[in-house]
N, C-alpha and C. Protein backbone atom coordinates (compact mmCIF):
# COMPACT_ATOMS: atom_id res chain seq x y z
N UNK A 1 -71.59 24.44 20.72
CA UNK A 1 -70.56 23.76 19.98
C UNK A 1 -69.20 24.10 20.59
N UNK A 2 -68.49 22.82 20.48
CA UNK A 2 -67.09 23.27 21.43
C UNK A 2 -65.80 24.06 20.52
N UNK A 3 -65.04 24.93 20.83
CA UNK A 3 -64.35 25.52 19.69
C UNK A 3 -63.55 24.50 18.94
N UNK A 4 -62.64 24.51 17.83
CA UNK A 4 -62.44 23.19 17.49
C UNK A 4 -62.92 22.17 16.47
N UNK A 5 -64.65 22.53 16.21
CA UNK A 5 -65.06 21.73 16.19
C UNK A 5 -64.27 20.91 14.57
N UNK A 6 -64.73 19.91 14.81
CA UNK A 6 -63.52 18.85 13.26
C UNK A 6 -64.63 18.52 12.16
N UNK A 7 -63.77 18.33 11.45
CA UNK A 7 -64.63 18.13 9.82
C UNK A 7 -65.56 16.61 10.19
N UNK A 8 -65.12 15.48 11.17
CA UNK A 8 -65.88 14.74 10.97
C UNK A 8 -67.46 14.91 11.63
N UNK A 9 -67.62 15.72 12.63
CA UNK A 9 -68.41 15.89 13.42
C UNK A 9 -69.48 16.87 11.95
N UNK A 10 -68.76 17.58 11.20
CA UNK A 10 -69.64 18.52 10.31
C UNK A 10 -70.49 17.22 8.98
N UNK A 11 -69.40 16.64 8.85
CA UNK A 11 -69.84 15.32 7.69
C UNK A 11 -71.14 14.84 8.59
N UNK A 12 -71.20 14.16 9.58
CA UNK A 12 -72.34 13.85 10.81
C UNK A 12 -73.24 14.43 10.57
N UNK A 13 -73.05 15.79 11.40
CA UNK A 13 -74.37 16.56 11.04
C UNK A 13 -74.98 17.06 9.77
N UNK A 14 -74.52 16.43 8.53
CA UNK A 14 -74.94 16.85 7.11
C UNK A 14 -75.45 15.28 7.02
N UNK A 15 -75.06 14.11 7.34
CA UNK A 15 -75.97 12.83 7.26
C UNK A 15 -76.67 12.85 8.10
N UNK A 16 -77.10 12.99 9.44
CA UNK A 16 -78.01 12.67 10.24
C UNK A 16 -79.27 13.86 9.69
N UNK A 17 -78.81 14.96 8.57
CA UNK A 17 -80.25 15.84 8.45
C UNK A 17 -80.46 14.81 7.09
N UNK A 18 -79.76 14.17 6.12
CA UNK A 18 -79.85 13.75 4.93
C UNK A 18 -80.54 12.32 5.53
N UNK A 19 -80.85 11.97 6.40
CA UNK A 19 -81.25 10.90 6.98
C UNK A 19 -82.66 11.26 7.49
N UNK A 20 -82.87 12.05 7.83
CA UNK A 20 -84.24 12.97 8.77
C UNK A 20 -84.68 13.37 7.30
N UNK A 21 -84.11 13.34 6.54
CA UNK A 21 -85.04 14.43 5.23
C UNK A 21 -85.05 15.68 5.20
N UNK A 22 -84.14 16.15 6.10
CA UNK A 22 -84.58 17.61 6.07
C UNK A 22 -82.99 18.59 5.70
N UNK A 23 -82.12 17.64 5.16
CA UNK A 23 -81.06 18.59 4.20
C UNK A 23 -81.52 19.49 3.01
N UNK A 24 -81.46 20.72 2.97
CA UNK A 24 -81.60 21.97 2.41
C UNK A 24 -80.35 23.03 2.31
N UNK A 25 -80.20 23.78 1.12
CA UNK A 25 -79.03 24.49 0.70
C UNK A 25 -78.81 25.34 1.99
N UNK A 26 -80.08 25.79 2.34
CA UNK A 26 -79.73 26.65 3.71
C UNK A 26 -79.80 26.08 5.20
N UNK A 27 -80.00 24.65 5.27
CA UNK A 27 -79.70 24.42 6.36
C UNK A 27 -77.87 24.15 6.07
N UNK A 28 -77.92 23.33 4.99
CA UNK A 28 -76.52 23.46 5.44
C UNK A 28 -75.24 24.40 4.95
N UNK A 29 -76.14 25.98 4.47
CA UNK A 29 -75.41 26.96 4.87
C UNK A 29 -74.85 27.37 6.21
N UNK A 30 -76.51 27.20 7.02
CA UNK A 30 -76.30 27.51 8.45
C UNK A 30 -75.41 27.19 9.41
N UNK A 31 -75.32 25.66 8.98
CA UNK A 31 -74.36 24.72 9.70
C UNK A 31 -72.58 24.79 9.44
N UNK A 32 -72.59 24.78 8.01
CA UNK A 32 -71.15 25.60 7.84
C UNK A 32 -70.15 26.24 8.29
N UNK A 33 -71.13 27.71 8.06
CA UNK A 33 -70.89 28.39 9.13
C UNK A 33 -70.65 28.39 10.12
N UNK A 34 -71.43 27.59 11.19
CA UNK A 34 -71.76 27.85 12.50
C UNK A 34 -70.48 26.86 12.93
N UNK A 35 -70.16 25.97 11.86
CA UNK A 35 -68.57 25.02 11.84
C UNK A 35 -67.52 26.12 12.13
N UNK A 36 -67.32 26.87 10.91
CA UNK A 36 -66.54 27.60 10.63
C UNK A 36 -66.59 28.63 11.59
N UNK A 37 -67.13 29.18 11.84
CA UNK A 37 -67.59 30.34 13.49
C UNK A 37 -66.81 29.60 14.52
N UNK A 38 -66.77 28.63 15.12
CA UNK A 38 -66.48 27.86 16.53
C UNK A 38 -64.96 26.84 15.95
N UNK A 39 -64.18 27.29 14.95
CA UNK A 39 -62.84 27.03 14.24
C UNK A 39 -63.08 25.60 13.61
N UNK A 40 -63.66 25.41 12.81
CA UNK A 40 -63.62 23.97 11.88
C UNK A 40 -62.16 23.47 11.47
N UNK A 41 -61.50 21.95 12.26
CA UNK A 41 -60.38 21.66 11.49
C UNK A 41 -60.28 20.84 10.54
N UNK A 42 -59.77 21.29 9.44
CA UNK A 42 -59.60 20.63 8.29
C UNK A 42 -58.36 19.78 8.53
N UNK A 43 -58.08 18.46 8.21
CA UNK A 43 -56.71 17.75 8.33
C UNK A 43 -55.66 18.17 7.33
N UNK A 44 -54.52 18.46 7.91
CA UNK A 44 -53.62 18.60 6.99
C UNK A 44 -53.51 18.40 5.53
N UNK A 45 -53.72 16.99 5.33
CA UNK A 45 -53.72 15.94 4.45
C UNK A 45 -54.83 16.53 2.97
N UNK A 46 -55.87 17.05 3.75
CA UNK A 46 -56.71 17.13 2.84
C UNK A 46 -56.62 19.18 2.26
N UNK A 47 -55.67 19.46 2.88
CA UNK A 47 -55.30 20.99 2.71
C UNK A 47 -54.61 21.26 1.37
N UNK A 48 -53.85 20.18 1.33
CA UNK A 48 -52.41 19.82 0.37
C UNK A 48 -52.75 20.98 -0.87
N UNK A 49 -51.67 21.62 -1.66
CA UNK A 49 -52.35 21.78 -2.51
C UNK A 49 -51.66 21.36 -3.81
N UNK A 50 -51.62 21.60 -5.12
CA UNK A 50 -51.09 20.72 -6.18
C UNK A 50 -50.60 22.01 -6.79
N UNK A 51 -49.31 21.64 -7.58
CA UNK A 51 -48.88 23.11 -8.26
C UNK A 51 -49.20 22.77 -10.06
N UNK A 52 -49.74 21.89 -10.45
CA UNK A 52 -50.59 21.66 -11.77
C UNK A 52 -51.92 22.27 -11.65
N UNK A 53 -52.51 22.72 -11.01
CA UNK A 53 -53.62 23.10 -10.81
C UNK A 53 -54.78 22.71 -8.84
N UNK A 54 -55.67 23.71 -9.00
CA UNK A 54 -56.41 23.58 -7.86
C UNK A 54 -56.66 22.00 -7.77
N UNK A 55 -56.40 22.11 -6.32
CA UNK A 55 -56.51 20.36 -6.10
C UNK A 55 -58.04 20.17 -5.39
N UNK A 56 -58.72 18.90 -5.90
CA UNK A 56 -60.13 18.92 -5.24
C UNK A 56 -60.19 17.34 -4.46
N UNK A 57 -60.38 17.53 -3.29
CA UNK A 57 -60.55 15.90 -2.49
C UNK A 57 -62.24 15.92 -2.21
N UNK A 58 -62.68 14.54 -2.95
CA UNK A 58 -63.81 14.30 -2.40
C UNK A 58 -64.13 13.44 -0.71
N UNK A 59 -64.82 13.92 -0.12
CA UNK A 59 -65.01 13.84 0.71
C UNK A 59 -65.69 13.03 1.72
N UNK A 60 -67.53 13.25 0.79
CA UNK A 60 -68.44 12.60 1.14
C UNK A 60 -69.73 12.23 -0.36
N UNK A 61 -69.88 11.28 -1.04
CA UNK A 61 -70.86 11.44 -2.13
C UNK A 61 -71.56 10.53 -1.78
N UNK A 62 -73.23 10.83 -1.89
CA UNK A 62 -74.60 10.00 -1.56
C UNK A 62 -75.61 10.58 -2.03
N UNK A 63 -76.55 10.30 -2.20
CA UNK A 63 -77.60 10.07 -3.11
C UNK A 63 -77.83 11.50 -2.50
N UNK A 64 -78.49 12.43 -1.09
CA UNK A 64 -78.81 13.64 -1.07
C UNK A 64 -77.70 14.81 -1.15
N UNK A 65 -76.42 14.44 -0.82
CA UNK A 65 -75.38 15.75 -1.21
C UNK A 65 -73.88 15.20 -0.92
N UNK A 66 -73.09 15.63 -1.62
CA UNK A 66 -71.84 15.68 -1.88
C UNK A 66 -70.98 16.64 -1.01
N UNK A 67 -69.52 16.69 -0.67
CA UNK A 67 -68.88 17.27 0.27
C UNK A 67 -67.27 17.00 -0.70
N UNK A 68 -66.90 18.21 -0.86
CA UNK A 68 -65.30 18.28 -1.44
C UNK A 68 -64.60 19.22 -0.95
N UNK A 69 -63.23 19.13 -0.24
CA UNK A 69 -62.47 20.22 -0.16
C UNK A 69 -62.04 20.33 -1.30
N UNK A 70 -61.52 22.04 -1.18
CA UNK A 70 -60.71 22.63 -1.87
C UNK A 70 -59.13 23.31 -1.81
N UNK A 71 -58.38 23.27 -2.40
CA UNK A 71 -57.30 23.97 -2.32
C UNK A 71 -56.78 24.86 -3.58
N UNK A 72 -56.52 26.20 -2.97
CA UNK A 72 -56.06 26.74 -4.37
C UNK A 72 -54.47 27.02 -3.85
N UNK A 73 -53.53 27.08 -4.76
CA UNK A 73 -52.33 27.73 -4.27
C UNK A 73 -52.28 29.35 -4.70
N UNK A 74 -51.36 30.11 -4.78
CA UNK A 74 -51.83 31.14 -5.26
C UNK A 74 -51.52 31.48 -6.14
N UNK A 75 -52.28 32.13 -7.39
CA UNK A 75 -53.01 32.57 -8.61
C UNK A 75 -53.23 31.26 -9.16
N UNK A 76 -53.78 30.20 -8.68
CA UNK A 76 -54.86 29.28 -9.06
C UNK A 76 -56.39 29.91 -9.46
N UNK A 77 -57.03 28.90 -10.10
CA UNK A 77 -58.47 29.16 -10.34
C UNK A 77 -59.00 28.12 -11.25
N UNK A 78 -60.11 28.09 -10.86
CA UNK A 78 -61.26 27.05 -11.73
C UNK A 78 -61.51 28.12 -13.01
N UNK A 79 -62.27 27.25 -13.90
CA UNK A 79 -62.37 27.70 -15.32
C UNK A 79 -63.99 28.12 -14.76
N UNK A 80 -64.42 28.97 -15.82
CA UNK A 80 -66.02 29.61 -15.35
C UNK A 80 -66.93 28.31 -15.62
N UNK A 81 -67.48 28.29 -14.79
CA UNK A 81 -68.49 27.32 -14.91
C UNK A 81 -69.80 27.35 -13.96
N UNK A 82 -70.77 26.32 -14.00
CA UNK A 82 -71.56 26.14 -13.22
C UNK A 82 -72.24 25.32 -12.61
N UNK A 83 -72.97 24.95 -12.09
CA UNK A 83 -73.19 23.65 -11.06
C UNK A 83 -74.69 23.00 -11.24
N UNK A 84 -74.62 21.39 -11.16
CA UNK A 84 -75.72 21.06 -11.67
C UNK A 84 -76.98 20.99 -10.60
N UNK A 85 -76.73 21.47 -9.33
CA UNK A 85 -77.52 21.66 -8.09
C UNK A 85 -77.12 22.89 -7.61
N UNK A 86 -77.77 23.32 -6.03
CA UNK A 86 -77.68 23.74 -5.38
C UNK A 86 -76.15 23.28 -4.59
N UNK A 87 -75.40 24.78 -4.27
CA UNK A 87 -73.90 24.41 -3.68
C UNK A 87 -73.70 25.38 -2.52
N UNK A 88 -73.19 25.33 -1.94
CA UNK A 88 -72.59 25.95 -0.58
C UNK A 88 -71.04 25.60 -0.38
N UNK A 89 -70.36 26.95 -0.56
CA UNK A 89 -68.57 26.71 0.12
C UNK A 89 -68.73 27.85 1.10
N UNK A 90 -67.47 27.28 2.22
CA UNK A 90 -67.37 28.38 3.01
C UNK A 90 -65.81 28.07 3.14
N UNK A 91 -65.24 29.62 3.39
CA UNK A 91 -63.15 29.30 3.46
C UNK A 91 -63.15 29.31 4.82
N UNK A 92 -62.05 27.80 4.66
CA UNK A 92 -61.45 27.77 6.19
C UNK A 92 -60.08 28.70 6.08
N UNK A 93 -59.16 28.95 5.23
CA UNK A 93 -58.08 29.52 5.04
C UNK A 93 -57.77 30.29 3.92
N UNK A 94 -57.05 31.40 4.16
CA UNK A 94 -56.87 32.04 2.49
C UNK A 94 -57.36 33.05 2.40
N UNK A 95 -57.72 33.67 0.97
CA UNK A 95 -58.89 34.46 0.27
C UNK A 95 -58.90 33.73 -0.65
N UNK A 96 -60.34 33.37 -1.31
CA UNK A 96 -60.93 33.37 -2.63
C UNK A 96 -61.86 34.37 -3.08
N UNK A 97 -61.94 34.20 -4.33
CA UNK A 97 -62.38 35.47 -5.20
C UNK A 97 -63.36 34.82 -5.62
N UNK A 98 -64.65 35.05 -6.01
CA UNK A 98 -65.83 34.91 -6.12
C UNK A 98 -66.19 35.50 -7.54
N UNK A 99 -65.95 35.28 -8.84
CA UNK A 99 -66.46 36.38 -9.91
C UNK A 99 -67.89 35.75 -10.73
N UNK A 100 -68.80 36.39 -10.80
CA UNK A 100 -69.77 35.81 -11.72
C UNK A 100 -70.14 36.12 -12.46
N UNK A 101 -70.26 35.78 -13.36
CA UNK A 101 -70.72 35.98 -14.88
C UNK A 101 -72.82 35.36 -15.22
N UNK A 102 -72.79 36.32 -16.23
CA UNK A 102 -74.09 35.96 -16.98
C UNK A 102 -73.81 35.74 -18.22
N UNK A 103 -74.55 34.86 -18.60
CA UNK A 103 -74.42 34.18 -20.23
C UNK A 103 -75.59 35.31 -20.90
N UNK A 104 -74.90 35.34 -22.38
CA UNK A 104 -75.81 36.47 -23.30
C UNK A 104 -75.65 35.97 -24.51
N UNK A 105 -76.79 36.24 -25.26
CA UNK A 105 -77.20 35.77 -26.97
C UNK A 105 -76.81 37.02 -27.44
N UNK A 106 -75.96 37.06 -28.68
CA UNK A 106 -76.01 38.15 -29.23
C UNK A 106 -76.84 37.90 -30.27
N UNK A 107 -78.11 38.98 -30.72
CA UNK A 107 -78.97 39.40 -31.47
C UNK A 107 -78.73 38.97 -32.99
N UNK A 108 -78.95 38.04 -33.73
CA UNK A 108 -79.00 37.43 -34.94
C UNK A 108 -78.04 36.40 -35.43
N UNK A 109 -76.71 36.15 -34.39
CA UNK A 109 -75.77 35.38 -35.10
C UNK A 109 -75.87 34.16 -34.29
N UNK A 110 -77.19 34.28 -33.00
CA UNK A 110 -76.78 33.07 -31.72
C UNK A 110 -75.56 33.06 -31.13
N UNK A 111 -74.46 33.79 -31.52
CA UNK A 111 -73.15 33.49 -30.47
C UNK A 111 -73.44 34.02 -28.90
N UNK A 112 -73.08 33.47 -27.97
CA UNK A 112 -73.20 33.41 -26.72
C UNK A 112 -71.84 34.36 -26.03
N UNK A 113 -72.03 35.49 -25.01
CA UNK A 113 -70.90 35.88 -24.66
C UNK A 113 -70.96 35.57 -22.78
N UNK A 114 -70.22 35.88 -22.39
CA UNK A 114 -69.97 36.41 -21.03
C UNK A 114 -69.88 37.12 -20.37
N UNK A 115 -70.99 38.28 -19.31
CA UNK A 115 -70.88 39.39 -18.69
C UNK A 115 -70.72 38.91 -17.25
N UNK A 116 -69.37 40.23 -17.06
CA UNK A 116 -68.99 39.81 -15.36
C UNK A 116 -70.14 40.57 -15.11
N UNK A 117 -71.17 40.30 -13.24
CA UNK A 117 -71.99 40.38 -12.70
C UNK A 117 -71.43 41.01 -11.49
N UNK A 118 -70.45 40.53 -10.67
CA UNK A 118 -70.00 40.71 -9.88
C UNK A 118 -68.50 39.96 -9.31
N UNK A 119 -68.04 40.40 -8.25
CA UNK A 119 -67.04 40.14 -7.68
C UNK A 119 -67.45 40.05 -5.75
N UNK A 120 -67.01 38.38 -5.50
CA UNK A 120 -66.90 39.02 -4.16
C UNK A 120 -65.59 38.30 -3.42
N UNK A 121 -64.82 39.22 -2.57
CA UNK A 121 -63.74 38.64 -1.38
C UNK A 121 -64.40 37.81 -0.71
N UNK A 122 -63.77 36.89 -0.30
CA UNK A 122 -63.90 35.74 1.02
C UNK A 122 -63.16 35.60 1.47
N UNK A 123 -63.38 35.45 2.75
CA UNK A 123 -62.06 35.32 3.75
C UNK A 123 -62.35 34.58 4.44
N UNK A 124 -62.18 33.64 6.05
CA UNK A 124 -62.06 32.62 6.40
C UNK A 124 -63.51 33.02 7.34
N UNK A 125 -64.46 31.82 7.54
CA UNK A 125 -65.64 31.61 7.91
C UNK A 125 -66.88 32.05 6.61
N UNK A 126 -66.40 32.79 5.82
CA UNK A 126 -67.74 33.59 4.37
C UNK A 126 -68.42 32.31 4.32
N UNK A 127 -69.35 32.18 4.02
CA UNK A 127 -70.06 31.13 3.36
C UNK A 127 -70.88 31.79 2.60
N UNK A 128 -70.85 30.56 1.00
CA UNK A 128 -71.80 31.40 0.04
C UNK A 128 -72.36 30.38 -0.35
N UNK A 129 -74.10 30.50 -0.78
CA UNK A 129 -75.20 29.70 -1.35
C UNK A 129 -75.36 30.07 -2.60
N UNK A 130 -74.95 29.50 -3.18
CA UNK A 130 -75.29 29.08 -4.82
C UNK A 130 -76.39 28.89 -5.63
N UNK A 131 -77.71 28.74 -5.92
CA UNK A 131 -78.80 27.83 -6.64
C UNK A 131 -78.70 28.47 -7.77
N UNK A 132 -79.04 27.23 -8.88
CA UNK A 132 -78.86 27.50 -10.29
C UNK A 132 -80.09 28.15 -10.19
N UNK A 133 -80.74 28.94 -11.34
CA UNK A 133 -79.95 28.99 -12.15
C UNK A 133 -79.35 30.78 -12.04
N UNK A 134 -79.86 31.47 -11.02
CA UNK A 134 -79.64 32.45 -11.14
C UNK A 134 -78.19 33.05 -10.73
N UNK A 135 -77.73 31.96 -9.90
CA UNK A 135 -76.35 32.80 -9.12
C UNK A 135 -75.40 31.80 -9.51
N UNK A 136 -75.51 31.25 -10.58
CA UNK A 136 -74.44 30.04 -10.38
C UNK A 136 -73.42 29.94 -11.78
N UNK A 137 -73.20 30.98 -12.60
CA UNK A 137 -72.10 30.79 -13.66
C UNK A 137 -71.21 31.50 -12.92
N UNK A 138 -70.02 30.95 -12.56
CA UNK A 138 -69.02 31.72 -11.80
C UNK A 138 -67.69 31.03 -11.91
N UNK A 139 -66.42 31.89 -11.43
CA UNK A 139 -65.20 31.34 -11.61
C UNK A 139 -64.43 31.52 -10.48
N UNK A 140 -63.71 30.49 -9.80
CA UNK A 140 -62.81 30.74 -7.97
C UNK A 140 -61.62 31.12 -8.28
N UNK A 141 -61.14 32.22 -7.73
CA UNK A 141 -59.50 31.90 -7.58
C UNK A 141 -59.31 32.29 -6.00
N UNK A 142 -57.70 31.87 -6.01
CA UNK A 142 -57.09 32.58 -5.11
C UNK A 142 -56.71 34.01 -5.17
N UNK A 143 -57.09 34.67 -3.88
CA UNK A 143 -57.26 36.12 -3.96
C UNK A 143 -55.81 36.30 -2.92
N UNK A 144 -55.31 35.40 -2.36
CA UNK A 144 -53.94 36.17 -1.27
C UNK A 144 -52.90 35.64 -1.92
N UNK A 145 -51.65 35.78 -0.95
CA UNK A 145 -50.77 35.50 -1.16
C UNK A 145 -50.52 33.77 -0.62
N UNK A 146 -51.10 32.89 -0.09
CA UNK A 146 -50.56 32.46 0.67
C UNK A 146 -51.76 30.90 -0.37
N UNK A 147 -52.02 29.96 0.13
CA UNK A 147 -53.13 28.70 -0.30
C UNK A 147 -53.97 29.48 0.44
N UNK A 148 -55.26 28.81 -0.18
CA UNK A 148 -56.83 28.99 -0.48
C UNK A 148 -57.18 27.98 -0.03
N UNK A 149 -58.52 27.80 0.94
CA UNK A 149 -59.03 26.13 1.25
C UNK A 149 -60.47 26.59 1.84
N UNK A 150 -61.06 25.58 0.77
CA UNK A 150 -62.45 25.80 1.11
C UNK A 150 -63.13 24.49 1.52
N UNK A 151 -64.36 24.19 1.97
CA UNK A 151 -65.41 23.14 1.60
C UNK A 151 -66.35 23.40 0.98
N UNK A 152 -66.79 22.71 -0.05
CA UNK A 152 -67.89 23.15 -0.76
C UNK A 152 -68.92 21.71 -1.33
N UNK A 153 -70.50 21.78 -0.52
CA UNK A 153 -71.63 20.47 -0.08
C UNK A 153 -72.27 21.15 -1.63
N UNK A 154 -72.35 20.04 -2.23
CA UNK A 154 -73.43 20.01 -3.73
C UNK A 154 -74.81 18.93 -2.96
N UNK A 155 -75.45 19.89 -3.69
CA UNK A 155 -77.05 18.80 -3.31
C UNK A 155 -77.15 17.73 -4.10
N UNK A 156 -76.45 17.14 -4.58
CA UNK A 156 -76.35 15.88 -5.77
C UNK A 156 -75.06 15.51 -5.22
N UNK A 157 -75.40 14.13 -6.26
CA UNK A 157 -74.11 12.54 -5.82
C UNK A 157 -73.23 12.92 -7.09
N UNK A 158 -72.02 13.00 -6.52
CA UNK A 158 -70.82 13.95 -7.76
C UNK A 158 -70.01 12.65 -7.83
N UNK A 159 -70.32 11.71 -7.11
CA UNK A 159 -68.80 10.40 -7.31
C UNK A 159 -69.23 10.14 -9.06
N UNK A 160 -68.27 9.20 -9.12
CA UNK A 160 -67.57 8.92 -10.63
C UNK A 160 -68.96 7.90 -10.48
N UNK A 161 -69.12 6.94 -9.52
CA UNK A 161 -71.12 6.21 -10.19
C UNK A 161 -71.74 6.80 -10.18
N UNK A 162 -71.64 7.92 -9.76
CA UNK A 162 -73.75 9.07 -9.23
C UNK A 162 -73.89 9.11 -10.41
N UNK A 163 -73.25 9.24 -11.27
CA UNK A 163 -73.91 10.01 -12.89
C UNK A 163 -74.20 11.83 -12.67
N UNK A 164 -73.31 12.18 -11.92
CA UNK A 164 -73.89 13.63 -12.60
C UNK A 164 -72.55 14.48 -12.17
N UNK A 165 -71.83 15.03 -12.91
CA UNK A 165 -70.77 15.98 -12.83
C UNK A 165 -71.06 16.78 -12.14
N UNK A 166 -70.29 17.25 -11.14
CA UNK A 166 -70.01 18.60 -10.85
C UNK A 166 -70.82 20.06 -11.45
N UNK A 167 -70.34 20.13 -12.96
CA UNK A 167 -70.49 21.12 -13.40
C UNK A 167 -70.00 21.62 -14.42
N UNK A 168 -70.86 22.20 -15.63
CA UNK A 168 -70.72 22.19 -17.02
C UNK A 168 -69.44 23.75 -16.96
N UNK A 169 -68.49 23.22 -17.91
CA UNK A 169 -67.51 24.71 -18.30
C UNK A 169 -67.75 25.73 -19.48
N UNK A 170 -67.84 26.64 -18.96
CA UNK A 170 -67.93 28.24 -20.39
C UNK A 170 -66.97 28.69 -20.59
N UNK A 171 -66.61 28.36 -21.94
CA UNK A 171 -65.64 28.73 -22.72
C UNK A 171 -65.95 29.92 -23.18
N UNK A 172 -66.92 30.57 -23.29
CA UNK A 172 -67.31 31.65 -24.23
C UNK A 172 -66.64 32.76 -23.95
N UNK A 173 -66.27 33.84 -24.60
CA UNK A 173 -66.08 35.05 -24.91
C UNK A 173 -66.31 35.93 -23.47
N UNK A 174 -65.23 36.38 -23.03
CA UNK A 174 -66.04 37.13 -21.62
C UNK A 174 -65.63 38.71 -22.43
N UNK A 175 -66.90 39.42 -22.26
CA UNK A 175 -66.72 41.02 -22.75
C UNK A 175 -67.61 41.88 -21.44
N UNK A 176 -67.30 43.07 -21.54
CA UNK A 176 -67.11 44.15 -20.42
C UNK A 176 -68.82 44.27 -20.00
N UNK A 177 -69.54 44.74 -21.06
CA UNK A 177 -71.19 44.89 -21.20
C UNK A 177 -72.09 44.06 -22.12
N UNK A 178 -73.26 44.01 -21.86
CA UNK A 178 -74.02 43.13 -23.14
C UNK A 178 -74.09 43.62 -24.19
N UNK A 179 -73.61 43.51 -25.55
CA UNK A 179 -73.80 44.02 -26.86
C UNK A 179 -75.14 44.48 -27.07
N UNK A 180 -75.35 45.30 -27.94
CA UNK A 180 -76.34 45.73 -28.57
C UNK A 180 -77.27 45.06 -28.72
N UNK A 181 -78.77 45.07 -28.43
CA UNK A 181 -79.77 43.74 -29.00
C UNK A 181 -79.63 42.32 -28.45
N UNK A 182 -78.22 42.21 -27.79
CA UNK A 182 -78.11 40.97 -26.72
C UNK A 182 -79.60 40.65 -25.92
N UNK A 183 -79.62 39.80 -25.22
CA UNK A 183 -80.62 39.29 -24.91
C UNK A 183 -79.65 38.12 -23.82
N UNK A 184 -80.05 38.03 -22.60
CA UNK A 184 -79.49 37.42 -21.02
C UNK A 184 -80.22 35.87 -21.48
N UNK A 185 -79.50 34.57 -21.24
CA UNK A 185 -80.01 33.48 -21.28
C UNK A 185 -79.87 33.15 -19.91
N UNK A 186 -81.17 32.65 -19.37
CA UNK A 186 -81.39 31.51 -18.16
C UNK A 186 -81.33 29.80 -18.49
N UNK A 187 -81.47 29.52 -17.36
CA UNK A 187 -81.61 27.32 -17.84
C UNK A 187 -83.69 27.42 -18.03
N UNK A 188 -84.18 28.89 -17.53
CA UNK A 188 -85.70 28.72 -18.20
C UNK A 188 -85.82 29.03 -19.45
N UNK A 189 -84.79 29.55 -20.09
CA UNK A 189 -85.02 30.49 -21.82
C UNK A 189 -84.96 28.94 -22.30
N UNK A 190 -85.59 28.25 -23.06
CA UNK A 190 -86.13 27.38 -24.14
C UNK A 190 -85.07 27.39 -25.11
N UNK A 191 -83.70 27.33 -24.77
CA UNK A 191 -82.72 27.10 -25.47
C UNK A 191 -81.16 26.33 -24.68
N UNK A 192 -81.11 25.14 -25.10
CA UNK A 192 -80.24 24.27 -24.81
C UNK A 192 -79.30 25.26 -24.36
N UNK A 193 -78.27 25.05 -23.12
CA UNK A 193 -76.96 25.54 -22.67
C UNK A 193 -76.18 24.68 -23.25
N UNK A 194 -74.48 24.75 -23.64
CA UNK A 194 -73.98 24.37 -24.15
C UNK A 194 -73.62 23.39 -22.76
N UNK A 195 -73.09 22.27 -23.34
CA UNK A 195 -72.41 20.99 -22.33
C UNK A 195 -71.43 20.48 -22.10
């Protein structure tokens, strides 16, 4: 790959595998990366960022996967949430912050809380793989001083016809540890997630 390489050449190689049948969360982790490794350019245009909130440009939406940049300015952030497929972002610029949370039943009243799981830095080339339902309640910000810019491929059609959002938001309660008698909810526990 020649250094350089440009966002349209990466859109390409995510249709010509979505065409072959053989697009997967980790092939096009691999590829990402291997963008982002050999300097992926993002156009100006689509860097921009918005001072009302993180700005999101869609990119690419079709029936096997979706493609959106991102921009955060700094102390931006998405609300906690999670994704209705398999996702992959990797930063071309910036730091973003990575925090994830687990959803929890507390023991007789059904209220639902929020335990942070982890934290991770990203810095320019990271790429991270997502699949629900285990790694995927999480919240982005900007971690530097300066804009944040990511790309981030959903395995689902996110346009306004596909019929399927992005990704449901948790409002719930974020606390330090799981309460007493709590009990961890998955999308396998036999109890509706909120929508």
């Amino acid at each position: 790959m020649r250094p350089g390489s440009n966002l349209d050449e990466f859109l390409a190689d995510l249709a010509r595998y979505a065409a072959a049948e053989v697009l997967t969360a980790q092939l096009t982790a691999d590829t990402l990366r291997k963008y982002l490794r050999a300097g992926l350019i993002v156009p100006a245009d689509l860097c921009a960022g918005d001072v009302d909130g993180y700005a999101q440009r869609l990119l690419h939406a079709g029936r096997t996967h979706s493609v959106v940049a991102l921009t955060w300015l700094p102390g931006q952030s998405t609300p906690i949430h999670d994704h209705i497929s398999w996702c992959v972002s990797g930063v071309v610029e910036g730091v973003e912050v990575d925090e994830a949370y687990r959803l929890w039943r507390l023991h007789g009243s059904g209220r639902r809380v929020l335990v942070p799981e982890g934290r991770t830095t990203c810095s320019p080339g990271r790429v991270q793989l997502l699949t629900p339902p285990d790694e995927d309640i999480h919240r982005v910000s900007n971690g530097g001083p300066g804009r944040a810019v990511s790309l981030h491929v959903y395995g689902a059609d996110i346009s306004p016809n596909g019929g399927s959002s992005i990704n449901r938001v948790f409002g719930h309660e974020v606390v330090d540890t799981p309460p007493p008698g709590a009990r961890p909810i998955t999308w396998r526990t036999p109890d509706p997630l909120p929508r």
